[in-house]
C-alpha atoms as a PDB file:
ATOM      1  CA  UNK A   1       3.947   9.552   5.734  1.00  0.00           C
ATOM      2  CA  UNK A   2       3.647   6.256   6.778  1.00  0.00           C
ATOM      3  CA  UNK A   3       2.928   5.105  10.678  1.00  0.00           C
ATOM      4  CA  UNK A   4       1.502   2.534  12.856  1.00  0.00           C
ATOM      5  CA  UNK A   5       1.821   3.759  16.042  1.00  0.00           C
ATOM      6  CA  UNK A   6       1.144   7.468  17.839  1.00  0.00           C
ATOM      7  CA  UNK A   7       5.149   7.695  18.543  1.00  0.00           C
ATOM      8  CA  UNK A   8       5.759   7.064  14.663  1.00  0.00           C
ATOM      9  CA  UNK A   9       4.702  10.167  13.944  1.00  0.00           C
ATOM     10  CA  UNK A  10       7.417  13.213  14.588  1.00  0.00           C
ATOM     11  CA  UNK A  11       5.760  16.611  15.829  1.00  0.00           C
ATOM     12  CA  UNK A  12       7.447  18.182  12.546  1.00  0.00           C
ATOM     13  CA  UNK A  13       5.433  15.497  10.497  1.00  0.00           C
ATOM     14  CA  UNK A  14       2.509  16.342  12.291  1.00  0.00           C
ATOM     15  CA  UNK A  15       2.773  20.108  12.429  1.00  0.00           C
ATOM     16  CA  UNK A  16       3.223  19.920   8.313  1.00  0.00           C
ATOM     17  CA  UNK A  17       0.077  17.388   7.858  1.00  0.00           C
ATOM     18  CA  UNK A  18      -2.440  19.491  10.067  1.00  0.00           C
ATOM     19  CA  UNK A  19      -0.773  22.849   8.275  1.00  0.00           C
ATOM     20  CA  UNK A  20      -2.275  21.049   4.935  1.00  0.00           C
ATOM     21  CA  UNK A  21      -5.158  20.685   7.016  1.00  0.00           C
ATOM     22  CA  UNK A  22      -5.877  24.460   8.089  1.00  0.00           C
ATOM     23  CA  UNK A  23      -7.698  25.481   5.073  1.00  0.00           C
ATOM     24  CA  UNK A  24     -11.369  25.247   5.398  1.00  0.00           C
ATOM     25  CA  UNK A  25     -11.487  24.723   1.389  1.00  0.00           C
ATOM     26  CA  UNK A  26      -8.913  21.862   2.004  1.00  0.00           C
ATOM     27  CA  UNK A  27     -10.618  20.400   4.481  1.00  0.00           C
ATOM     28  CA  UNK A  28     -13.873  20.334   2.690  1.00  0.00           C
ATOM     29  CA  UNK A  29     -12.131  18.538  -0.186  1.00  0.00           C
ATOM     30  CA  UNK A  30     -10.552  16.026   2.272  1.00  0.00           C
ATOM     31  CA  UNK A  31     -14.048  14.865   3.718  1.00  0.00           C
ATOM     32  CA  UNK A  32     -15.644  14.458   0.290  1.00  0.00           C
ATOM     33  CA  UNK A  33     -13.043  12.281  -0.731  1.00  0.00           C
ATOM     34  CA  UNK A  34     -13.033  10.557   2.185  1.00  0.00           C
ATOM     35  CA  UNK A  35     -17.003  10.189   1.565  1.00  0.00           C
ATOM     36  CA  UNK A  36     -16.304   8.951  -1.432  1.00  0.00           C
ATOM     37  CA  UNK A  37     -13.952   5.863  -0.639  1.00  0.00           C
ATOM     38  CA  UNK A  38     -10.611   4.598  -2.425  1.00  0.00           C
ATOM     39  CA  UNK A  39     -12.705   4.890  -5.485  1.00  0.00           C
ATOM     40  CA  UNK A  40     -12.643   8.900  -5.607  1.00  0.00           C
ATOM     41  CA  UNK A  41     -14.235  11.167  -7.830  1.00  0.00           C
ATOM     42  CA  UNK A  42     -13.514  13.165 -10.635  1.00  0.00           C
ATOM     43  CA  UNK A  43     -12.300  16.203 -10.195  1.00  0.00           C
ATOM     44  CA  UNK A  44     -15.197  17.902 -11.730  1.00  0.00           C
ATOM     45  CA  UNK A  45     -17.603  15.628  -9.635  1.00  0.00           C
ATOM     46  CA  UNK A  46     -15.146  16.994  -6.762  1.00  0.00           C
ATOM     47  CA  UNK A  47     -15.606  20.824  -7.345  1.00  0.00           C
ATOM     48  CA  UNK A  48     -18.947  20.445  -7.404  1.00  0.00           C
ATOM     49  CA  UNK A  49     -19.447  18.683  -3.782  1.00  0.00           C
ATOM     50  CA  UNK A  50     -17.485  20.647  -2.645  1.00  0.00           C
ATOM     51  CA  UNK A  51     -17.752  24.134  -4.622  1.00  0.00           C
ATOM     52  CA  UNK A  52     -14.063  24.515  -5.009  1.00  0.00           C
ATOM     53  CA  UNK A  53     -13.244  24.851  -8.283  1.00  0.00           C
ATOM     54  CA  UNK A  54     -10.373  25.447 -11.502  1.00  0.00           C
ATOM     55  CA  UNK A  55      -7.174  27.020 -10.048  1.00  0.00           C
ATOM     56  CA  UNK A  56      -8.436  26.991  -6.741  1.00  0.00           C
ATOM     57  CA  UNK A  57      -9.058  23.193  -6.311  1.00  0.00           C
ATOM     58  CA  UNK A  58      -6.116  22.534  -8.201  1.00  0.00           C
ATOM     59  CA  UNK A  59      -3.654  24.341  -5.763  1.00  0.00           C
ATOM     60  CA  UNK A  60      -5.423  22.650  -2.353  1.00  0.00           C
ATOM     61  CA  UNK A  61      -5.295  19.043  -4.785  1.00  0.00           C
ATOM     62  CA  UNK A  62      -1.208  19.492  -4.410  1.00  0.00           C
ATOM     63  CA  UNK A  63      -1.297  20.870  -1.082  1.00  0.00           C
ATOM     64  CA  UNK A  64      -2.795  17.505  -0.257  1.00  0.00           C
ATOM     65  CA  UNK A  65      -1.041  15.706  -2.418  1.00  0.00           C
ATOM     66  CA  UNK A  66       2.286  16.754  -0.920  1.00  0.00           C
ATOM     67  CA  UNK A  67       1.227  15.874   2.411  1.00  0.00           C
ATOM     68  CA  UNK A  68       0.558  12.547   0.893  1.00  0.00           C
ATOM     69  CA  UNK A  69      -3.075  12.801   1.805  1.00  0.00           C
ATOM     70  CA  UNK A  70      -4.709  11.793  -1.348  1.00  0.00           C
ATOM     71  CA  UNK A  71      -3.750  11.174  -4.897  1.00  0.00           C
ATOM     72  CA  UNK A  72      -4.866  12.028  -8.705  1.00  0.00           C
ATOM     73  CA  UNK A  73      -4.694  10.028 -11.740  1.00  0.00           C
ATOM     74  CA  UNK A  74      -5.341  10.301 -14.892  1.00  0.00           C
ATOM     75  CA  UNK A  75      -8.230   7.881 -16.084  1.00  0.00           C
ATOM     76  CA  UNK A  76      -9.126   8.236 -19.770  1.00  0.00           C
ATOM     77  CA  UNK A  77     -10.127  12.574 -20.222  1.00  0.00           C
ATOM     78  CA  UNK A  78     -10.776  12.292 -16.484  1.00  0.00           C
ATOM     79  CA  UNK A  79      -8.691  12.979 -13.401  1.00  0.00           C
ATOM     80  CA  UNK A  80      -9.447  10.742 -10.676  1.00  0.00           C
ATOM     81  CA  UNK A  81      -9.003  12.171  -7.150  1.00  0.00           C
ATOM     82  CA  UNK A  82      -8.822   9.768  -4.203  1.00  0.00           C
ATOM     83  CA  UNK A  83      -8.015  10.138  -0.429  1.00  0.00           C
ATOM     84  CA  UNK A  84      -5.441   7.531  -0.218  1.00  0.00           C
ATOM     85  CA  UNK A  85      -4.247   8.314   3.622  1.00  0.00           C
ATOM     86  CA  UNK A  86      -7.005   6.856   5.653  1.00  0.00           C
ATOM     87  CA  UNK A  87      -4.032   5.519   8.328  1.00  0.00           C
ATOM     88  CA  UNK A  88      -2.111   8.468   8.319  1.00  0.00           C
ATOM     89  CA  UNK A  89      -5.122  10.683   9.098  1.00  0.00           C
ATOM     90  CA  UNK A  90      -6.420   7.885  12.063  1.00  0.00           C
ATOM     91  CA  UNK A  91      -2.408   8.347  13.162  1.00  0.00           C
ATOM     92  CA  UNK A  92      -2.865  12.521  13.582  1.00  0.00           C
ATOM     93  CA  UNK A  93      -6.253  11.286  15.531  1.00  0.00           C
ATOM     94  CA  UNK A  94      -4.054   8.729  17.872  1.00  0.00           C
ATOM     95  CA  UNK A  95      -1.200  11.391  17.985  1.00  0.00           C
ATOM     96  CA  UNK A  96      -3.304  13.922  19.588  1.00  0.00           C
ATOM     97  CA  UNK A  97      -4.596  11.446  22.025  1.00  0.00           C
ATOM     98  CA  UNK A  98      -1.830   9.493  22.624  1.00  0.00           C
ATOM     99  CA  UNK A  99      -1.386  11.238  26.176  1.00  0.00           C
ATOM    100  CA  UNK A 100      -4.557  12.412  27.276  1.00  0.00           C
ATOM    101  CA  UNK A 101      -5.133  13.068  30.635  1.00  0.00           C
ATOM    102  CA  UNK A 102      -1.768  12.303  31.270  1.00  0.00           C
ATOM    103  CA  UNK A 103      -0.980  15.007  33.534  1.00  0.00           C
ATOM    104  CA  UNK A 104      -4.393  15.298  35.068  1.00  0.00           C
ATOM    105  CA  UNK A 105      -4.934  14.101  38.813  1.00  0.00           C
ATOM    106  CA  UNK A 106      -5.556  10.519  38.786  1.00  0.00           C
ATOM    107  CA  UNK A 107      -5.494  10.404  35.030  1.00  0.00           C
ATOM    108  CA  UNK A 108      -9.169  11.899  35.631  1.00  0.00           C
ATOM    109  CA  UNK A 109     -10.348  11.605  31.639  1.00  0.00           C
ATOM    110  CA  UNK A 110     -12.862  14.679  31.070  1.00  0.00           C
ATOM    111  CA  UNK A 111     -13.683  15.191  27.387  1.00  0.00           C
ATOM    112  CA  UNK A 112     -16.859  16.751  27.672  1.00  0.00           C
END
């Protein structure tokens, strides 16, 4: 999932990403990685941040994965678990933005 620009990104690509998003277990595992920079963590380091653990993390890991929000490699006896998508998630950011206020009187901006 690879953009540059709010109109890169389809409403079907954006539907799926935030769908991988609506978990509050996924989510949880998303910041932490993020936290943790393009270095990651290991995925035992990762359960217990984020107290998602065996099966469980394993399942939201490819959830994310398939989204193409983060990645895991083997390193050694260790998995390595990495948020890999920091442009794609800024692009879901600019997507929902891209138009704000459009249709409000004199493109009034009100966000708070």
């Amino acid at each position: 999932m690879k953009m540059n620009h709010p109109d890169d990104l389809s409403l079907a690509t954006a539907a799926s990403t935030f769908a991988a998003l609506g978990s509050e277990q996924r989510l949880a595992v998303l910041r932490t990685l993020v936290r943790a920079g393009p270095e990651g963590l290991r995925i035992g380091d990762l359960g217990e941040r984020t107290g998602v653990t065996g099966s469980t993390l394993t399942h939201h890991m490819k959830i994310l994965a398939a989204a193409g929000l983060v990645t895991q490699k083997k390193q050694g006896r260790s998995v390595i678990c990495a948020a890999v998508a920091y442009d794609e998630i800024r692009g879901l950011t600019d997507f929902l933005l891209a138009e704000c206020c459009a249709d409000a009187p004199n493109g009034e901006h009100d966000h708070g």
